[in-house]
PDB file of N, CA and C in Angstrom:
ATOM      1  N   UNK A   1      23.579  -0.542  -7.829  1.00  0.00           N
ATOM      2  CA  UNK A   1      23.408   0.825  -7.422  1.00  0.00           C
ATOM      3  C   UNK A   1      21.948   1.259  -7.539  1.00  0.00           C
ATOM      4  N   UNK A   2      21.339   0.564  -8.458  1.00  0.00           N
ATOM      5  CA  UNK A   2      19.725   1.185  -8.840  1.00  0.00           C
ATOM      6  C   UNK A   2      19.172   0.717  -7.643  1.00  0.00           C
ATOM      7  N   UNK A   3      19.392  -0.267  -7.167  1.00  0.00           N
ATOM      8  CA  UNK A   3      18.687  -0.840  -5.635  1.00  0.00           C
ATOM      9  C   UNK A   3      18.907   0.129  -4.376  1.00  0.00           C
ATOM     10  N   UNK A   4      20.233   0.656  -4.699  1.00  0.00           N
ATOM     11  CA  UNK A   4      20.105   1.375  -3.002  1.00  0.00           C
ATOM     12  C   UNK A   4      19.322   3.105  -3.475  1.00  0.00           C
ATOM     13  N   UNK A   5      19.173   3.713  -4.944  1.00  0.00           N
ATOM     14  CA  UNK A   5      18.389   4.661  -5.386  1.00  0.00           C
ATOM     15  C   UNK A   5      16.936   3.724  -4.821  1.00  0.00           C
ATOM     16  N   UNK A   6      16.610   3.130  -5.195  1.00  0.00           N
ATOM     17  CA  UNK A   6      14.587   2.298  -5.442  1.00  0.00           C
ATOM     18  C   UNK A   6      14.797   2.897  -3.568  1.00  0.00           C
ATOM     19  N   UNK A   7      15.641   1.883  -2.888  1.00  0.00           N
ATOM     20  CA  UNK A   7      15.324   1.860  -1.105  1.00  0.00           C
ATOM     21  C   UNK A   7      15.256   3.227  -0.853  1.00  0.00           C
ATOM     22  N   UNK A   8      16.085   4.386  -0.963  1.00  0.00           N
ATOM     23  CA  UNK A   8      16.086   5.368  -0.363  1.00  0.00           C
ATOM     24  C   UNK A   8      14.883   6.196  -0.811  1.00  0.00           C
ATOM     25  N   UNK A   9      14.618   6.305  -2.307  1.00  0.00           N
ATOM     26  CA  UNK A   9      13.422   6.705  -2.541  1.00  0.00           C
ATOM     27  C   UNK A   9      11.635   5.859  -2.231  1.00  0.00           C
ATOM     28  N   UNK A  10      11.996   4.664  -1.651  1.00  0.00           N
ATOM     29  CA  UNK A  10      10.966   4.106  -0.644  1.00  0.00           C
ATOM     30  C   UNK A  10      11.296   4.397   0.769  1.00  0.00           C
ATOM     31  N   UNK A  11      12.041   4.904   1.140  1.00  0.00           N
ATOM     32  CA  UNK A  11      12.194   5.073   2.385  1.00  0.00           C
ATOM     33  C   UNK A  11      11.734   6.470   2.715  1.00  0.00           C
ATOM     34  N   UNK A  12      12.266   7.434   1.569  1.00  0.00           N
ATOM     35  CA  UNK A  12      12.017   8.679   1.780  1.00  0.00           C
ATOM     36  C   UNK A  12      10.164   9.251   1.838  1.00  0.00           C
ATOM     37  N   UNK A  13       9.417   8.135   0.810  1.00  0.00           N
ATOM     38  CA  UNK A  13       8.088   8.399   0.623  1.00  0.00           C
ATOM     39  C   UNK A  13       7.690   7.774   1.817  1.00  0.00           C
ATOM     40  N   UNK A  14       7.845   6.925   1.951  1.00  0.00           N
ATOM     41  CA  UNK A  14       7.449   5.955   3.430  1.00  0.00           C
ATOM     42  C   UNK A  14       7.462   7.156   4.536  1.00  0.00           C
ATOM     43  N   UNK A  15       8.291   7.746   4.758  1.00  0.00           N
ATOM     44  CA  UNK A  15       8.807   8.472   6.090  1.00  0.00           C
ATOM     45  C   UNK A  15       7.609  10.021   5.468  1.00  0.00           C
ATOM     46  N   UNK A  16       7.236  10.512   4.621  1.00  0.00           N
ATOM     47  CA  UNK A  16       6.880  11.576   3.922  1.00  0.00           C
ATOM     48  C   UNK A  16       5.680  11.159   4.564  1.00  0.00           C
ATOM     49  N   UNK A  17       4.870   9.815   4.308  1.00  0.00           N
ATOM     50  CA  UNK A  17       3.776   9.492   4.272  1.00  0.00           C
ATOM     51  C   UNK A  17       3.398   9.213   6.147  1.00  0.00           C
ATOM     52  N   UNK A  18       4.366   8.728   7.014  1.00  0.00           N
ATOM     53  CA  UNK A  18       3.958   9.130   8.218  1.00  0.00           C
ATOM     54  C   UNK A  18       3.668  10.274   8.553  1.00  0.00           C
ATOM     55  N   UNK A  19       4.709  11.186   7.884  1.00  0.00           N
ATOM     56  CA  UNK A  19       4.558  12.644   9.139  1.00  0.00           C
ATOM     57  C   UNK A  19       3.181  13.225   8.613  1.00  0.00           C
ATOM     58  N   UNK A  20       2.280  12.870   7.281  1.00  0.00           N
ATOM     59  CA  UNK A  20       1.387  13.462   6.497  1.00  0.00           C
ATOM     60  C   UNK A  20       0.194  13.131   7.470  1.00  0.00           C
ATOM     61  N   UNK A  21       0.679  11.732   7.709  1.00  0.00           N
ATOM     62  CA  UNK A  21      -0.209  10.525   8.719  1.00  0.00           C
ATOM     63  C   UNK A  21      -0.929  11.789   9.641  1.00  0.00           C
ATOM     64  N   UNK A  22       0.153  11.682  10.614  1.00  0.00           N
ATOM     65  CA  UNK A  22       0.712  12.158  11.927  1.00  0.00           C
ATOM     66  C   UNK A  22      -0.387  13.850  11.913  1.00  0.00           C
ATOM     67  N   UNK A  23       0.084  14.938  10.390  1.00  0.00           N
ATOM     68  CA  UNK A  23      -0.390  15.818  10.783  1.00  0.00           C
ATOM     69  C   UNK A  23      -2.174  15.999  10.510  1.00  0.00           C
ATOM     70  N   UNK A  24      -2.756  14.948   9.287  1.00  0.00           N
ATOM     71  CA  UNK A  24      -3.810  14.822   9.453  1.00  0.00           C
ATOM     72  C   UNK A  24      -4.742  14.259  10.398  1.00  0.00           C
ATOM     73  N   UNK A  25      -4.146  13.117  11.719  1.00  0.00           N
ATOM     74  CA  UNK A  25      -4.217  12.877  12.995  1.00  0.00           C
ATOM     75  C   UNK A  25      -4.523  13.819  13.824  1.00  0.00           C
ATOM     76  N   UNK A  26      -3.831  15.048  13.337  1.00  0.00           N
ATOM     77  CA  UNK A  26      -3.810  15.752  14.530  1.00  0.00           C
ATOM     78  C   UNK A  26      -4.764  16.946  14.271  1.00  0.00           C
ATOM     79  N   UNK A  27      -4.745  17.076  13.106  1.00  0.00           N
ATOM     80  CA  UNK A  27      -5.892  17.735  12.314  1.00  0.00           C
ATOM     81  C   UNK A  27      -7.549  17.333  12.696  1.00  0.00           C
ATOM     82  N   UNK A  28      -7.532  16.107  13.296  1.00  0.00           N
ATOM     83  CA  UNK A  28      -8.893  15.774  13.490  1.00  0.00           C
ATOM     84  C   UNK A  28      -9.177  14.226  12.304  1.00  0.00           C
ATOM     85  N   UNK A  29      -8.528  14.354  11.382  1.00  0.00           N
ATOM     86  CA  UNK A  29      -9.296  13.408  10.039  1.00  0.00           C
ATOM     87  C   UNK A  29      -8.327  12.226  10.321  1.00  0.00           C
ATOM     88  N   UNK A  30      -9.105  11.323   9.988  1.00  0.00           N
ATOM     89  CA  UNK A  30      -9.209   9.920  10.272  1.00  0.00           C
ATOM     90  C   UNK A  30      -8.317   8.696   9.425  1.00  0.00           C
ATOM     91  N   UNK A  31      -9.250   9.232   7.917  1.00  0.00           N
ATOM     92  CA  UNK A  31      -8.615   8.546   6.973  1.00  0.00           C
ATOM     93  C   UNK A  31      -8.789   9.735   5.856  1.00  0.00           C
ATOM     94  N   UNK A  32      -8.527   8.740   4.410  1.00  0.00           N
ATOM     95  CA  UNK A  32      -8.726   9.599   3.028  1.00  0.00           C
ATOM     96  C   UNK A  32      -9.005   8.111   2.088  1.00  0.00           C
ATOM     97  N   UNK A  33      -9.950   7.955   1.894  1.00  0.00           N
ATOM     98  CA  UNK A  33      -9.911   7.084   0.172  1.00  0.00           C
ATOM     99  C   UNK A  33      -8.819   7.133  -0.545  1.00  0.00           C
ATOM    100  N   UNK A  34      -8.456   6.597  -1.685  1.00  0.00           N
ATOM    101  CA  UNK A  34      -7.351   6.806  -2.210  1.00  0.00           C
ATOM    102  C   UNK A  34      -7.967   5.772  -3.307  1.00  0.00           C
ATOM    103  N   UNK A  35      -7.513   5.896  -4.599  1.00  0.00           N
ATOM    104  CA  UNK A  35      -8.123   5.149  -5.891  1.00  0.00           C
ATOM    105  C   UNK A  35      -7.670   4.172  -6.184  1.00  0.00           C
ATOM    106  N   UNK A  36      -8.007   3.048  -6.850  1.00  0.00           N
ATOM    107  CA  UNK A  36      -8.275   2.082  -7.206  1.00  0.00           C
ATOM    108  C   UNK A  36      -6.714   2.333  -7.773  1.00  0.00           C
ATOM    109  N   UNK A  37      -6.043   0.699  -7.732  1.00  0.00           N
ATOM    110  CA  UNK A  37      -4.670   0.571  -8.230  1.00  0.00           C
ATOM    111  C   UNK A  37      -4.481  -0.488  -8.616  1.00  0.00           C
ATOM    112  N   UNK A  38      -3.321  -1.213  -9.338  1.00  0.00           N
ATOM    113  CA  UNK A  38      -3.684  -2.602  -9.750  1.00  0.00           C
ATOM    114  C   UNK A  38      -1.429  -2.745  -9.195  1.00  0.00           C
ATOM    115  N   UNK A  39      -1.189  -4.275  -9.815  1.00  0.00           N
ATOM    116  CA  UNK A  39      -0.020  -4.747  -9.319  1.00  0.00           C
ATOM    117  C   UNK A  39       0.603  -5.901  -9.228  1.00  0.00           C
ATOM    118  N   UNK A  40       1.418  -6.298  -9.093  1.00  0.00           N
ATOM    119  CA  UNK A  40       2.104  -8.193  -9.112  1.00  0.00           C
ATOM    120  C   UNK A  40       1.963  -8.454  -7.942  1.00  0.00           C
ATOM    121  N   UNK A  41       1.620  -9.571  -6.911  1.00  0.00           N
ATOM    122  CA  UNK A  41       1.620  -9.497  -5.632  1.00  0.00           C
ATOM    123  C   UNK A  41       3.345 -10.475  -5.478  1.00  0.00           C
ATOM    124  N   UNK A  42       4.065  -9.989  -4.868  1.00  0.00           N
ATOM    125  CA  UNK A  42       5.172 -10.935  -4.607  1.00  0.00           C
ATOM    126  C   UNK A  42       5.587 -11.249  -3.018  1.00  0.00           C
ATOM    127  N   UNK A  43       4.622 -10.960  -1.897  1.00  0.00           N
ATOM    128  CA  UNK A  43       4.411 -11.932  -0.626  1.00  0.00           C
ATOM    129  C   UNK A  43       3.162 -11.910  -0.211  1.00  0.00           C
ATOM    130  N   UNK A  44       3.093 -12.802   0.580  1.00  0.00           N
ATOM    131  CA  UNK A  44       1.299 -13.059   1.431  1.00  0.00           C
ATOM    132  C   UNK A  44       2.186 -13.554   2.598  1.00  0.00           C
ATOM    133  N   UNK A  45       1.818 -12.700   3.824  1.00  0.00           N
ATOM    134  CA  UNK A  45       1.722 -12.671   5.152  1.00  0.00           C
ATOM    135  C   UNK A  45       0.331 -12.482   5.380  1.00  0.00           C
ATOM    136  N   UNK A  46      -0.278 -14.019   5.933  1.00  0.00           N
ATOM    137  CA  UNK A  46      -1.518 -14.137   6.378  1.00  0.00           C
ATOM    138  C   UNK A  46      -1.346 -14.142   7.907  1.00  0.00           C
ATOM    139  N   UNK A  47      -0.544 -14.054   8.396  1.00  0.00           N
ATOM    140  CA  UNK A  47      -0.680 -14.312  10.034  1.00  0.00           C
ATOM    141  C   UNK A  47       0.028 -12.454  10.373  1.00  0.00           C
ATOM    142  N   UNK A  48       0.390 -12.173   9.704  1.00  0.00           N
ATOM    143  CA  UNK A  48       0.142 -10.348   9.904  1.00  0.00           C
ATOM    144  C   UNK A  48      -0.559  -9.579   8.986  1.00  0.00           C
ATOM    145  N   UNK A  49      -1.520 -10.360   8.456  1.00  0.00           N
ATOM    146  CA  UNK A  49      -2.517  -9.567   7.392  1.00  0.00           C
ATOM    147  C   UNK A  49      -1.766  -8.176   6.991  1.00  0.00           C
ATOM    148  N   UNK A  50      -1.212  -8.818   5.874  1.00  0.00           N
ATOM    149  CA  UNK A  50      -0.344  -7.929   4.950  1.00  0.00           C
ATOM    150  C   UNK A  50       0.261  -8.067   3.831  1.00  0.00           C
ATOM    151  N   UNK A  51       0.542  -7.724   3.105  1.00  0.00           N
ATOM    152  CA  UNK A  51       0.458  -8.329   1.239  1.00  0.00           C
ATOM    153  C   UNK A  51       1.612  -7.184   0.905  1.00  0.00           C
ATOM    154  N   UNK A  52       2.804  -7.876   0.122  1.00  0.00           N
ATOM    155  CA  UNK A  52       3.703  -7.203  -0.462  1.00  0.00           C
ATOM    156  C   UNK A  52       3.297  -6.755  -2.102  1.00  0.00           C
ATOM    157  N   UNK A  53       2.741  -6.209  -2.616  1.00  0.00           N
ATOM    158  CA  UNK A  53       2.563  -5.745  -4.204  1.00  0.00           C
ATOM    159  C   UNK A  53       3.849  -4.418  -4.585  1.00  0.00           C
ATOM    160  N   UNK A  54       3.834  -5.043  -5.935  1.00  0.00           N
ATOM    161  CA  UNK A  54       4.736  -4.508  -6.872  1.00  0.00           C
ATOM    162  C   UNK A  54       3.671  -3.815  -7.949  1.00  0.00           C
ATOM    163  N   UNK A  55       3.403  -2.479  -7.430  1.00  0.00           N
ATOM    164  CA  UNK A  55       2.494  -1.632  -7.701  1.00  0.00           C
ATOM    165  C   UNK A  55       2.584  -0.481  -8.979  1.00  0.00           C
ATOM    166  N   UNK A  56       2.148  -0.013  -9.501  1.00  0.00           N
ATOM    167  CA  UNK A  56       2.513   0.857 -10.541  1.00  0.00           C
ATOM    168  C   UNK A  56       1.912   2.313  -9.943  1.00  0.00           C
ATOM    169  N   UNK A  57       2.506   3.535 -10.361  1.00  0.00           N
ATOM    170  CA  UNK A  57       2.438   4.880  -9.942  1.00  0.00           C
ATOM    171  C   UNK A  57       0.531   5.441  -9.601  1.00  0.00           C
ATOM    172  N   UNK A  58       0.454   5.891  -8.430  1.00  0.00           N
ATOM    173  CA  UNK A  58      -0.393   6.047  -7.882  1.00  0.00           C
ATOM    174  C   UNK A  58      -0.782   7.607  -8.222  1.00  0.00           C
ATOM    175  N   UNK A  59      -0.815   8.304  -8.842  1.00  0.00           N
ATOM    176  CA  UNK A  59      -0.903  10.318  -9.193  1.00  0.00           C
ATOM    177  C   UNK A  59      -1.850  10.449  -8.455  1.00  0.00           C
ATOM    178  N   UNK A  60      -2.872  10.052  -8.142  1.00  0.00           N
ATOM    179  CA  UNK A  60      -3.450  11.106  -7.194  1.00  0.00           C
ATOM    180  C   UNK A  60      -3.332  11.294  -5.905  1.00  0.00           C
ATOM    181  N   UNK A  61      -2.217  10.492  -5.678  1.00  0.00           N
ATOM    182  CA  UNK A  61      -2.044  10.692  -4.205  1.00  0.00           C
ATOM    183  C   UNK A  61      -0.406  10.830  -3.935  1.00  0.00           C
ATOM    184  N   UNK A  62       0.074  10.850  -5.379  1.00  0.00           N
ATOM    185  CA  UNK A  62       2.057  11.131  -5.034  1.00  0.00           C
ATOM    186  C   UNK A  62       2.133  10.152  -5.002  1.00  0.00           C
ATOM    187  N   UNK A  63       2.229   9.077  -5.211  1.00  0.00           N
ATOM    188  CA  UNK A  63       2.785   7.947  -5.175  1.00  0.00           C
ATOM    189  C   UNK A  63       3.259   7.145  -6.317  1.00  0.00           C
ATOM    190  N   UNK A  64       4.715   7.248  -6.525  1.00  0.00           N
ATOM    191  CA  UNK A  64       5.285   6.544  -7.510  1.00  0.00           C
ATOM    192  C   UNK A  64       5.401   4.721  -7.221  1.00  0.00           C
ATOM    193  N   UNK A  65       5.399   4.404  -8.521  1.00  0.00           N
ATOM    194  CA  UNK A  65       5.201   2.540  -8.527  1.00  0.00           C
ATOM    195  C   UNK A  65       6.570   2.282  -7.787  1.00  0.00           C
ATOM    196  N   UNK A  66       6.117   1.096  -6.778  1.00  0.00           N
ATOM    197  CA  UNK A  66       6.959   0.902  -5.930  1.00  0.00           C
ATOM    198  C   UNK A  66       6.800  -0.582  -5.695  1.00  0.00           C
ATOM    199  N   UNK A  67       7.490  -1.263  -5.228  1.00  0.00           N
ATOM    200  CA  UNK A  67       6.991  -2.579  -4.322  1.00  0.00           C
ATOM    201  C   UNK A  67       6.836  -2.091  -2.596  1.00  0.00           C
ATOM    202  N   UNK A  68       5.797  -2.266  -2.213  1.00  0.00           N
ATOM    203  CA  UNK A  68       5.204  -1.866  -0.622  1.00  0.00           C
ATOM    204  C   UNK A  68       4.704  -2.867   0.095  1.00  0.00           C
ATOM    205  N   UNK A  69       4.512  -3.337   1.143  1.00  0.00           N
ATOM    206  CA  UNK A  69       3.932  -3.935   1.900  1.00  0.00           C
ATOM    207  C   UNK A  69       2.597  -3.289   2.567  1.00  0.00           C
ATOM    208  N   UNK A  70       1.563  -3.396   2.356  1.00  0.00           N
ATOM    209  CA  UNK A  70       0.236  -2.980   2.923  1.00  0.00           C
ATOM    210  C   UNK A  70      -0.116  -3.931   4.089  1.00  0.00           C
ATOM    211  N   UNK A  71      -0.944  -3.603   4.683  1.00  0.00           N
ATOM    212  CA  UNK A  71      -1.866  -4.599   5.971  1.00  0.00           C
ATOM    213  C   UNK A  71      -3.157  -4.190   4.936  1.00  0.00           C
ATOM    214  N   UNK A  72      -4.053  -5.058   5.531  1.00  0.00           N
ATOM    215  CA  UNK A  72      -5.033  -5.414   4.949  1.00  0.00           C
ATOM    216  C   UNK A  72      -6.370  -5.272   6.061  1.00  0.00           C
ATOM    217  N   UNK A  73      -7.689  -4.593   5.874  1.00  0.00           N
ATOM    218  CA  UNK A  73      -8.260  -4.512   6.266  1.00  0.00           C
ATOM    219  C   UNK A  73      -9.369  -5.699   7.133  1.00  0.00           C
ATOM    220  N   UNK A  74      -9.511  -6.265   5.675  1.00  0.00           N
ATOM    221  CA  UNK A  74      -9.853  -7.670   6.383  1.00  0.00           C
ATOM    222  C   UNK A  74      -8.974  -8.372   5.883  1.00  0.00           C
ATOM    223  N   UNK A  75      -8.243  -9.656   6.757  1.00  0.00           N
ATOM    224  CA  UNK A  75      -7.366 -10.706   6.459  1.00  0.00           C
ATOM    225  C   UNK A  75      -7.842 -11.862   5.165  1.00  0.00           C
ATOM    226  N   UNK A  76      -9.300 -11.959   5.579  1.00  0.00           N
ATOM    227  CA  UNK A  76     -10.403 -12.529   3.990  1.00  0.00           C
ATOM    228  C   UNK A  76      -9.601 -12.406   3.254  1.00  0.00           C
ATOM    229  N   UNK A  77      -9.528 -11.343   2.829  1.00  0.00           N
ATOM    230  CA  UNK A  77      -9.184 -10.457   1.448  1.00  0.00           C
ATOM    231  C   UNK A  77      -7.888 -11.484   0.905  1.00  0.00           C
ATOM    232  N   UNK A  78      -7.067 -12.123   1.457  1.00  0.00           N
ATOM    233  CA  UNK A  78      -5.576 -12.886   1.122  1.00  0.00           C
ATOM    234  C   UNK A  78      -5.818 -13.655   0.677  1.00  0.00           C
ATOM    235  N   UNK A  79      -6.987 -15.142   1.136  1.00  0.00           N
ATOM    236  CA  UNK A  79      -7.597 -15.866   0.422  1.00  0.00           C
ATOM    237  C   UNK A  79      -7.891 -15.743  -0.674  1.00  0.00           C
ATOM    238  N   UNK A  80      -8.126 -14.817  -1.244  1.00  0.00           N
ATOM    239  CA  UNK A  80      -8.377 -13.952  -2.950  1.00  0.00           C
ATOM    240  C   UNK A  80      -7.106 -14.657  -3.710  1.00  0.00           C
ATOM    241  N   UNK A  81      -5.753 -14.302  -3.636  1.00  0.00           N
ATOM    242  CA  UNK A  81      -4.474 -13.898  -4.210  1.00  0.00           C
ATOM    243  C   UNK A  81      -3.932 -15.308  -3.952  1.00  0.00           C
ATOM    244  N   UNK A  82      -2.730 -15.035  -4.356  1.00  0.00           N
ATOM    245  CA  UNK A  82      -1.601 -15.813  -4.644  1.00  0.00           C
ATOM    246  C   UNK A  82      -0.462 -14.977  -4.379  1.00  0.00           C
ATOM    247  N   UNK A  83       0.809 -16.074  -4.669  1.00  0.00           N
ATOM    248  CA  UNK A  83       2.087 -14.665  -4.691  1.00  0.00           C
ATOM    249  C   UNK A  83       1.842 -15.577  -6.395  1.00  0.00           C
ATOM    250  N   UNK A  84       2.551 -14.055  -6.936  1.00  0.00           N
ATOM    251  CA  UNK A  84       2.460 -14.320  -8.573  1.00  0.00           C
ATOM    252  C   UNK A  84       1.510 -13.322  -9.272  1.00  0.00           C
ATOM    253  N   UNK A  85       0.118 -13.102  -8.803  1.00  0.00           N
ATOM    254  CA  UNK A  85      -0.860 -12.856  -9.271  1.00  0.00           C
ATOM    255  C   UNK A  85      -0.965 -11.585  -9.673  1.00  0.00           C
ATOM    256  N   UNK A  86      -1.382 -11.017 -10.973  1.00  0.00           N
ATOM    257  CA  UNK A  86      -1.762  -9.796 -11.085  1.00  0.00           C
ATOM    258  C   UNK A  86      -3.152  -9.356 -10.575  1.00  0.00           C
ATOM    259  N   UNK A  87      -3.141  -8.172  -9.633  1.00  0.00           N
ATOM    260  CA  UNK A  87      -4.475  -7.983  -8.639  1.00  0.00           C
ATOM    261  C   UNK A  87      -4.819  -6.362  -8.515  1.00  0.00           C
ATOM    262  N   UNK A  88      -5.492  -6.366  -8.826  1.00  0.00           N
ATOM    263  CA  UNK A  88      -6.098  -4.719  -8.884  1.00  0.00           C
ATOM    264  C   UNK A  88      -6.858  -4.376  -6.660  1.00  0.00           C
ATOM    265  N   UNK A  89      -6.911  -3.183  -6.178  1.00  0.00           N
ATOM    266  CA  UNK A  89      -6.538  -2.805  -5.001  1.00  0.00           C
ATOM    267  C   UNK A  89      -7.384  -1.498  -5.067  1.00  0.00           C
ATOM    268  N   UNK A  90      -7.670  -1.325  -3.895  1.00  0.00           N
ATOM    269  CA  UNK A  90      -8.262   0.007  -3.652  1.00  0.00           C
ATOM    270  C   UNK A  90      -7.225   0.208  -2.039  1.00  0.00           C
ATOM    271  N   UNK A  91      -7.061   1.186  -1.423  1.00  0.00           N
ATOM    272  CA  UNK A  91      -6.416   1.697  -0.575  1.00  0.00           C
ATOM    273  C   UNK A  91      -7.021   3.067   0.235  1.00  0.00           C
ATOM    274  N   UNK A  92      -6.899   2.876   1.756  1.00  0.00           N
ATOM    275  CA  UNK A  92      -7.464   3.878   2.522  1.00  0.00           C
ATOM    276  C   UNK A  92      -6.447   4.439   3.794  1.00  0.00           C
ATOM    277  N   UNK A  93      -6.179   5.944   3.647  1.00  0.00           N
ATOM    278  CA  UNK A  93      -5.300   6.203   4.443  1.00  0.00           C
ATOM    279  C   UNK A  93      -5.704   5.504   6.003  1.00  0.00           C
ATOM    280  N   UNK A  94      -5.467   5.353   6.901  1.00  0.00           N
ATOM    281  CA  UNK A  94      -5.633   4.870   8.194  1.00  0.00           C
ATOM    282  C   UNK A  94      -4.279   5.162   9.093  1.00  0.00           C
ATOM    283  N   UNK A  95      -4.975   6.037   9.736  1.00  0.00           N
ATOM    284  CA  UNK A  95      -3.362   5.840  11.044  1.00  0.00           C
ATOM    285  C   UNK A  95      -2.172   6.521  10.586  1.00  0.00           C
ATOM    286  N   UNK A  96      -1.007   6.080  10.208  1.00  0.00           N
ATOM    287  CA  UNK A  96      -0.215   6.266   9.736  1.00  0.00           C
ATOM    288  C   UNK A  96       0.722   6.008   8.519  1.00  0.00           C
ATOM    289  N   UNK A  97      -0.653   5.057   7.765  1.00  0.00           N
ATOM    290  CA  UNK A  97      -0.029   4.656   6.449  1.00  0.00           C
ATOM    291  C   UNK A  97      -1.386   3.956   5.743  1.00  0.00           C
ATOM    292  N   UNK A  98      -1.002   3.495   4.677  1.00  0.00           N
ATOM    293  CA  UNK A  98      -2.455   2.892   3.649  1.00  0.00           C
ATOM    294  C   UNK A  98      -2.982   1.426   4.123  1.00  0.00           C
ATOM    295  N   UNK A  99      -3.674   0.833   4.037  1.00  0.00           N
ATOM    296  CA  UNK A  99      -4.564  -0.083   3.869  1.00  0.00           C
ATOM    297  C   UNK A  99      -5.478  -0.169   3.116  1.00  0.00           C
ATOM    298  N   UNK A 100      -5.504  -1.579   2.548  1.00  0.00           N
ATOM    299  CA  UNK A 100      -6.156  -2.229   1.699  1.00  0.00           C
ATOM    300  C   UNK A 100      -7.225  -2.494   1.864  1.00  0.00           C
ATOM    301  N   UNK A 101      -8.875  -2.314   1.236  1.00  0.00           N
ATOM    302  CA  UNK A 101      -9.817  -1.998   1.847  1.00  0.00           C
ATOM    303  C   UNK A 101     -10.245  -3.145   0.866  1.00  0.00           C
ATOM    304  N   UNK A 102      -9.639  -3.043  -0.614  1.00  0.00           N
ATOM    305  CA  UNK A 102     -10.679  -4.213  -1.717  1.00  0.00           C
ATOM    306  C   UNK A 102      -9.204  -4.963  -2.482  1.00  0.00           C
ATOM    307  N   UNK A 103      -9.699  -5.798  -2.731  1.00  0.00           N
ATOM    308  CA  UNK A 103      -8.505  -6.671  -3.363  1.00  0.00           C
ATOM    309  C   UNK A 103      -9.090  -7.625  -4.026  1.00  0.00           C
ATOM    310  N   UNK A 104      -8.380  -8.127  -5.516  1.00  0.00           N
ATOM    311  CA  UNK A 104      -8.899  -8.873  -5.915  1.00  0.00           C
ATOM    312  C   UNK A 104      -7.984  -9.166  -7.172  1.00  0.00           C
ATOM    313  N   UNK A 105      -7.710 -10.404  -7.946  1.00  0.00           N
ATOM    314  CA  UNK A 105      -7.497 -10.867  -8.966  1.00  0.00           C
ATOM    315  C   UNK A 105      -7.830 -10.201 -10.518  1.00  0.00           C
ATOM    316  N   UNK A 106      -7.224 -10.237 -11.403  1.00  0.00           N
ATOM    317  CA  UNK A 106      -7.573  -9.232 -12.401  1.00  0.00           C
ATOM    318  C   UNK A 106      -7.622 -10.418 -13.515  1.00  0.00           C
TER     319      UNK A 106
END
């Protein structure tokens, strides 16, 4: 039962975090920085430059610890990691959701 609570409350922030996307899009603004975060990485998709981390709570931006899938700014950046690895992250709004701008091994 705790699994279908974790999905719906990733689903619900997920969906929160487009329309936020969507109205700062339309607002004119581009992106937003977002602070430095750390995490377990538990997939590497190098051929869709994108990294699954098991992340811990994000406060300055609402974001409770979650496991997420990010894309990655530069694909480089995967070469860094492992799956397994504990890896600290920086993150930049883009578009309609975050990306990974720094990544690295801790």
């Amino acid at each position: 039962m705790m699994g279908v609570k974790r999905f719906i409350r990733a689903f619900i922030l997920a969906l929160a975090s487009c329309i936020t996307g969507l109205a700062w899009a339309q607002a004119g603004e581009t992106k937003t920085t977002g602070p430095a975060a750390s995490g377990l990485v538990r997939e590497i998709d190098r051929a869709g430059s994108r990294i699954k981390i098991d992340h811990g709570p994000i406060p300055s931006i609402g974001m409770p610890g979650m496991t997420m899938t990010f894309k990655v700014r530069n694909p480089e950046l995967l070469d860094q990691v492992k799956q397994g690895d504990q890896v600290s992250f920086e993150i930049e709004r883009s578009g309609l959701g975050w990306i990974i701008t720094k990544l690295g091994r801790k």
